[in-house]
C-alpha atoms as a PDB file:
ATOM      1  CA  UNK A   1       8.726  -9.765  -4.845  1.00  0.00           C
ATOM      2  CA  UNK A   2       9.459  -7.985  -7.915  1.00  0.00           C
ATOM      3  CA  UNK A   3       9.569  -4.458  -7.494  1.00  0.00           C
ATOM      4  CA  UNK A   4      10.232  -3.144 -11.452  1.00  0.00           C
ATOM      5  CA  UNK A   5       6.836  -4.412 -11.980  1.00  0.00           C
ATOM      6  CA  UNK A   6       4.945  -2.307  -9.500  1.00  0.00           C
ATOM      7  CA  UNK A   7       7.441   0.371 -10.850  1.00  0.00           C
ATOM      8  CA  UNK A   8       6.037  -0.787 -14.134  1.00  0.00           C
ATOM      9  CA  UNK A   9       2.239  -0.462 -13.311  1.00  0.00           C
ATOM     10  CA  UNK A  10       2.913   2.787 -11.624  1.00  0.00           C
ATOM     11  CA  UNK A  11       4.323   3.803 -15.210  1.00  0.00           C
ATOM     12  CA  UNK A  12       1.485   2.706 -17.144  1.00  0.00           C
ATOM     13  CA  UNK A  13      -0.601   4.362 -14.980  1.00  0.00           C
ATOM     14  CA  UNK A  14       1.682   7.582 -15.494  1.00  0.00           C
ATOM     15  CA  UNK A  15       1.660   7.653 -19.123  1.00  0.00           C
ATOM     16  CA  UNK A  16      -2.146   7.893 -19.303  1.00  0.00           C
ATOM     17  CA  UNK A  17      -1.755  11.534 -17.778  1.00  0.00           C
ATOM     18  CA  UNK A  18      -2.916  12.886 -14.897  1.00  0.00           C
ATOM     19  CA  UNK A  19      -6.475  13.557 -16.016  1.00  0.00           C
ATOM     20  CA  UNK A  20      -7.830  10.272 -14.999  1.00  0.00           C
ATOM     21  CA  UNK A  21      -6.448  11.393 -11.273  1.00  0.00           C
ATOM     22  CA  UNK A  22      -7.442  14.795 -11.836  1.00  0.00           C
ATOM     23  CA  UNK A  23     -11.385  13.820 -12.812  1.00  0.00           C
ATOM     24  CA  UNK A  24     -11.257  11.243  -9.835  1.00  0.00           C
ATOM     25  CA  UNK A  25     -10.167  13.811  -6.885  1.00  0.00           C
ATOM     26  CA  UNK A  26     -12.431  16.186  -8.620  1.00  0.00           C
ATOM     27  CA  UNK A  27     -15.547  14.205  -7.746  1.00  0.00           C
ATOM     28  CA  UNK A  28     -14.090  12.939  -4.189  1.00  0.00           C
ATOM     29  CA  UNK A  29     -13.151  16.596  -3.361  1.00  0.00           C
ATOM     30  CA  UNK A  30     -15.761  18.580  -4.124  1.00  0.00           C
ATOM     31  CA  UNK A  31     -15.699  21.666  -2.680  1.00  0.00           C
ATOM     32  CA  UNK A  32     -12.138  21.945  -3.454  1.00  0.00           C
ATOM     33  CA  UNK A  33     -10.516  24.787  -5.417  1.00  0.00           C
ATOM     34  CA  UNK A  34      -8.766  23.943  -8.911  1.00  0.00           C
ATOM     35  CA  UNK A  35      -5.564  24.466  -7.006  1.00  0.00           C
ATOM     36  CA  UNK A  36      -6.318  22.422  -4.356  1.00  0.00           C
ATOM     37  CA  UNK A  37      -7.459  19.712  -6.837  1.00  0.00           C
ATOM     38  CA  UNK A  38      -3.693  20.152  -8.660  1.00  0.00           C
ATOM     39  CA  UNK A  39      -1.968  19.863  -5.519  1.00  0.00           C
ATOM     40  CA  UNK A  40      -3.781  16.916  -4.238  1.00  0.00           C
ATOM     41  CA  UNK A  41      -3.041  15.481  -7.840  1.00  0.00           C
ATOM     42  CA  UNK A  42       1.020  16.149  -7.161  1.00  0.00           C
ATOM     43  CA  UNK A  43       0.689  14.713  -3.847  1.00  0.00           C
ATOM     44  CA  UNK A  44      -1.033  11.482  -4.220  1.00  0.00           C
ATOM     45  CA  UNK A  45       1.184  11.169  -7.383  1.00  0.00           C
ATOM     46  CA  UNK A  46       4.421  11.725  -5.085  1.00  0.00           C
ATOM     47  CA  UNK A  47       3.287   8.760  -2.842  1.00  0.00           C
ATOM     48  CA  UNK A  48       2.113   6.144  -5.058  1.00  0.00           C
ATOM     49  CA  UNK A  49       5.649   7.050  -6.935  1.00  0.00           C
ATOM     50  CA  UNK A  50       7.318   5.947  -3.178  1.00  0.00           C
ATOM     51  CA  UNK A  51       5.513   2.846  -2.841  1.00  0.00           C
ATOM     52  CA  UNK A  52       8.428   0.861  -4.852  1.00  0.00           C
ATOM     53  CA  UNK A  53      11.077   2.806  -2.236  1.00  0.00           C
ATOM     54  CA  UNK A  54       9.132   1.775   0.569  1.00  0.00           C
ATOM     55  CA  UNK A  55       8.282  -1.772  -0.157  1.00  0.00           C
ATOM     56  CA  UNK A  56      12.184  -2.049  -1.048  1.00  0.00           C
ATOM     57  CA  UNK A  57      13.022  -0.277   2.236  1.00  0.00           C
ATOM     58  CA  UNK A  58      10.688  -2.182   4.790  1.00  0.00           C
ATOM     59  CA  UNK A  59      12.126  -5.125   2.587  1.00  0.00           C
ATOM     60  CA  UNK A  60      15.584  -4.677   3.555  1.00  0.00           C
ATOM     61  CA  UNK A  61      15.330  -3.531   6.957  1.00  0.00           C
ATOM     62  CA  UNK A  62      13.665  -7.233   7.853  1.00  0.00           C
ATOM     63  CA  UNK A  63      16.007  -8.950   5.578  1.00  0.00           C
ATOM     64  CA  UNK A  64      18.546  -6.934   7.869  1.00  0.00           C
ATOM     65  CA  UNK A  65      17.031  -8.004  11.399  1.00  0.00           C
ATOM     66  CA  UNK A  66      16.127 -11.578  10.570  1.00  0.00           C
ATOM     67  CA  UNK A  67      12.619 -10.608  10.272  1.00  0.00           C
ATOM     68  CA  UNK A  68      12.165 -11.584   6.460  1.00  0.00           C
ATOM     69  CA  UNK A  69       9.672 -14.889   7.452  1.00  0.00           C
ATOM     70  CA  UNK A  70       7.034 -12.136   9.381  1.00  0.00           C
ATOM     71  CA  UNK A  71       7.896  -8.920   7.057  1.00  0.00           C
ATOM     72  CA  UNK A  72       8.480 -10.654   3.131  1.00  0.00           C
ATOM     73  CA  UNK A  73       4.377 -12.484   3.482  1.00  0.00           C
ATOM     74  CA  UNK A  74       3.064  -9.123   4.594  1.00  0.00           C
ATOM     75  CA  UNK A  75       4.804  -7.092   1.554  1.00  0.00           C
ATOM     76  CA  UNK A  76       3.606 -10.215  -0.687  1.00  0.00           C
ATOM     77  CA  UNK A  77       0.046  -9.208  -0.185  1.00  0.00           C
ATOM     78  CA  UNK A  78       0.560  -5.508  -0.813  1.00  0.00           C
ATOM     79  CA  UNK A  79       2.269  -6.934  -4.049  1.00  0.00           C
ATOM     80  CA  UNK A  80      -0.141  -9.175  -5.517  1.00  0.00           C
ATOM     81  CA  UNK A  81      -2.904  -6.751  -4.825  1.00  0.00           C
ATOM     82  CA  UNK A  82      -0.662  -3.668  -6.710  1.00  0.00           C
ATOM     83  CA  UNK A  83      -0.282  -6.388  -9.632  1.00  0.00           C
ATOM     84  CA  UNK A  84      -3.821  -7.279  -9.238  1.00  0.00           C
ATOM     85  CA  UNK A  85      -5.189  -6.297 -12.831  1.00  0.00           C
ATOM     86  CA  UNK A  86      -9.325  -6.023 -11.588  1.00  0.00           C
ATOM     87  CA  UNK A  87      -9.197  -4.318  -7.813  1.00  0.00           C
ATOM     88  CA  UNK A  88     -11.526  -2.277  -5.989  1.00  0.00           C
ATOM     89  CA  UNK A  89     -10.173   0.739  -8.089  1.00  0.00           C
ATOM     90  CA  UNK A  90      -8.750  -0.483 -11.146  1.00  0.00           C
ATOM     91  CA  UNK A  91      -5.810   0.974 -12.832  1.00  0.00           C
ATOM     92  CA  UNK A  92      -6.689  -0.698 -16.501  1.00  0.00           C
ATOM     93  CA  UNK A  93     -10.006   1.443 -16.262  1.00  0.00           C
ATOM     94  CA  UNK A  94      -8.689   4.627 -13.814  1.00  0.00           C
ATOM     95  CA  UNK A  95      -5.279   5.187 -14.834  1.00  0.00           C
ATOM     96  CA  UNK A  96      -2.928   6.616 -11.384  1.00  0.00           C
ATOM     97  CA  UNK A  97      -6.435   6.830  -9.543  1.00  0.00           C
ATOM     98  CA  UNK A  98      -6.619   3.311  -9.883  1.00  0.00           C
ATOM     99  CA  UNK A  99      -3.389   2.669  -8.147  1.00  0.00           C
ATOM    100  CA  UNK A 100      -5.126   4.718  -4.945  1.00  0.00           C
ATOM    101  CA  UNK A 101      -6.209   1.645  -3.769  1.00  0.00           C
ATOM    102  CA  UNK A 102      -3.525   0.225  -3.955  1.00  0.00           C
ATOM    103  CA  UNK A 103      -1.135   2.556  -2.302  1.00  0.00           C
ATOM    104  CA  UNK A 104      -3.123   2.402   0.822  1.00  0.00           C
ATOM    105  CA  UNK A 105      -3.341  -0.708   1.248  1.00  0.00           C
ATOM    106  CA  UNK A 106       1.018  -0.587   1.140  1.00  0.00           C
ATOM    107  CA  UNK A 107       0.486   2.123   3.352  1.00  0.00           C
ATOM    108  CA  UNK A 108      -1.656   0.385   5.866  1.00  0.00           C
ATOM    109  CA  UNK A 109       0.375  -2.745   6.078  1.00  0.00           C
ATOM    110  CA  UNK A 110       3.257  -0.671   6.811  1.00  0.00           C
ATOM    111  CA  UNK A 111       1.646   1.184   9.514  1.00  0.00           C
ATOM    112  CA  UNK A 112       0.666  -2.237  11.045  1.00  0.00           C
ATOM    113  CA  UNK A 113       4.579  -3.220  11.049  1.00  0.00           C
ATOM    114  CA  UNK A 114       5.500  -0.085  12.974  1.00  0.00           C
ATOM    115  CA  UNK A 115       3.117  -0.968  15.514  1.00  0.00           C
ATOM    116  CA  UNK A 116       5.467  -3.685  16.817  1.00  0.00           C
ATOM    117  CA  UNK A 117       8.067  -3.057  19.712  1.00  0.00           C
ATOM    118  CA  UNK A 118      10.626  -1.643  17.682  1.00  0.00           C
ATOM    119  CA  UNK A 119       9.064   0.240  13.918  1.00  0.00           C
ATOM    120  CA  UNK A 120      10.290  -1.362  11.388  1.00  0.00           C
ATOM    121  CA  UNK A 121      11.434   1.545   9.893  1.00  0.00           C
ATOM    122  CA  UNK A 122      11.225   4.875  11.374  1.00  0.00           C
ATOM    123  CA  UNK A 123       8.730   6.224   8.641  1.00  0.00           C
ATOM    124  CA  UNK A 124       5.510   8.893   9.700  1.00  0.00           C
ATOM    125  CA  UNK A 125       2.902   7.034   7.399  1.00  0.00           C
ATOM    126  CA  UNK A 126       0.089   8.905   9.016  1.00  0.00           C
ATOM    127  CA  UNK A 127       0.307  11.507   6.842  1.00  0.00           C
ATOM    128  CA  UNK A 128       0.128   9.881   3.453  1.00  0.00           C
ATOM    129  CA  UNK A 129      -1.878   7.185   4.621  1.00  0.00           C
ATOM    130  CA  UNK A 130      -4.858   9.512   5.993  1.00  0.00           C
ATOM    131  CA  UNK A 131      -4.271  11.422   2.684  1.00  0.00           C
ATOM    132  CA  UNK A 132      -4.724   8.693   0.309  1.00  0.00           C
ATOM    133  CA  UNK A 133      -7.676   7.793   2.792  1.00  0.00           C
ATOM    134  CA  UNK A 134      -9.321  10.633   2.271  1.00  0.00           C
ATOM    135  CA  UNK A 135      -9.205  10.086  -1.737  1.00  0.00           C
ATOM    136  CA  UNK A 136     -10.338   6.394  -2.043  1.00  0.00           C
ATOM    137  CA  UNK A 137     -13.330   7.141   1.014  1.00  0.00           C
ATOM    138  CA  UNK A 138     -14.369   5.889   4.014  1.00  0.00           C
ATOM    139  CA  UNK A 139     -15.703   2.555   2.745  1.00  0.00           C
ATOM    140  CA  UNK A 140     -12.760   1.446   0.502  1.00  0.00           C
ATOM    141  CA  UNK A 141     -10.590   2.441   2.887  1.00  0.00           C
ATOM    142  CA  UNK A 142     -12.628  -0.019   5.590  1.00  0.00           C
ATOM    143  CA  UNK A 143     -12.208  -2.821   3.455  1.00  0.00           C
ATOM    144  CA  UNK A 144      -8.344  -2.236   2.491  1.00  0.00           C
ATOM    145  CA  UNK A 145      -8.220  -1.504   6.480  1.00  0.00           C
ATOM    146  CA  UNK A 146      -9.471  -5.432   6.800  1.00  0.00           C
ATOM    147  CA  UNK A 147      -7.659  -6.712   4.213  1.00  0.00           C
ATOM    148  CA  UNK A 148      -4.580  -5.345   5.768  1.00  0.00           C
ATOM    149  CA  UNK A 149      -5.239  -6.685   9.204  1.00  0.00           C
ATOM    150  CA  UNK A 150      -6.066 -10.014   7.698  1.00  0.00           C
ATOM    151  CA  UNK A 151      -2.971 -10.338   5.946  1.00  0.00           C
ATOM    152  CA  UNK A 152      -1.518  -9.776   9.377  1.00  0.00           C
ATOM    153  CA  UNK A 153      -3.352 -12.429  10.735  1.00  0.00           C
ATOM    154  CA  UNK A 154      -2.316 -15.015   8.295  1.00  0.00           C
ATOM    155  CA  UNK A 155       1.036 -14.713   8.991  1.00  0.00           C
ATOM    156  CA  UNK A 156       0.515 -14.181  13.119  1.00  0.00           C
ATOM    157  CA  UNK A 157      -1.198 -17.852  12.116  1.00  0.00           C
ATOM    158  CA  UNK A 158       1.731 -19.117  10.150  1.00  0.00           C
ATOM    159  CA  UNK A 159       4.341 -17.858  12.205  1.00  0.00           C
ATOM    160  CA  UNK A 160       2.307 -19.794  15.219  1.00  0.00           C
ATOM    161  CA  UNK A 161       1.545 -22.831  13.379  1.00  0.00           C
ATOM    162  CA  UNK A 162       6.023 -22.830  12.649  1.00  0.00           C
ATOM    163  CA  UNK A 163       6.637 -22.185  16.160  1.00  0.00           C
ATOM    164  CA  UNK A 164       3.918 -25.110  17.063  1.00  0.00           C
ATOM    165  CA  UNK A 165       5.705 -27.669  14.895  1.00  0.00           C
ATOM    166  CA  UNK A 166       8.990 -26.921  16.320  1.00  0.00           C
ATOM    167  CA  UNK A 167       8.606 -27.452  19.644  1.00  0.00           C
ATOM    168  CA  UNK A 168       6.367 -30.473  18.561  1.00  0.00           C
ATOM    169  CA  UNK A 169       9.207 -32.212  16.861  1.00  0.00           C
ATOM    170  CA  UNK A 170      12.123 -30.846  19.742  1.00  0.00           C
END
């Protein structure tokens, strides 16, 4: 997992200016005041800009607890669908609202590894998560919501199928 090139997309998304974003919340929010739509415009730019920062966080704290063969396949979907050029928002064609998407789905795979015994990290997601929820709507947001269980469930499988074939060969 590369992190410089999400922190490369996120940049290319950056340097096409924040009216793509702005025009995007604008329709999704609209009853909201120009203000409003400005500081929801800051604020989904300040999370998408922590998704490198949190990918390399969650990252290390698995690499740190032995937990790298669960943890590294869960932050290797959120990374090929960040690098994913044609998503269900696309940056190529949205600019930073394109990396919406995106960003929630990081956030929501996250939020499924704190639900474990011990968090992995001892991060509030709710916050950005329900905010960036809000922007994409309720039915991108179900299928990123899927997509993030399933990518849970893939490596629940994996990890069985490994645990399987060692005590078939012990």
């Amino acid at each position: 997992m590369d992190l410089v090139e999400i922190k490369a997309v996120i940049d290319s998304a950056k340097a096409r200016g924040p009216e793509p974003l702005e025009r995007f919340i604008r329709h999704r929010l609209t009853t909201a005041s120009e203000t409003e739509i400005q500081d929801a415009v800051e604020v989904a730019t300040e999370i998408i800009d922590t998704v490198p920062l949190f990918m390399a966080r969650a990252q290390q704290e698995a690499d740190e607890r032995n937990l790298t063969v669960v943890v590294a396949p869960l932050l290797e979907h959120a990374y090929r669908y960040f690098l994913q050029p044609m998503d269900l928002i696309p940056e190529m064609t949205h600019g930073l609202a394109g990396l919406l998407d995106d960003t929630y789905l990081v956030l929501r795979i996250l939020q499924n590894l704190q639900n474990g015994p011990e968090p992995l990290v001892d991060w509030d997601l709710e916050y950005p998560a329900m905010f960036i929820r809000r922007l994409v709507g309720e039915k991108i947001s179900r299928e990123l919501d899927v997509l993030a269980v399933h990518a849970l469930q893939e490596v629940s499988d994996n990890v069985s199928h490994f645990w399987n074939s060692i005590t078939i060969t012990a």
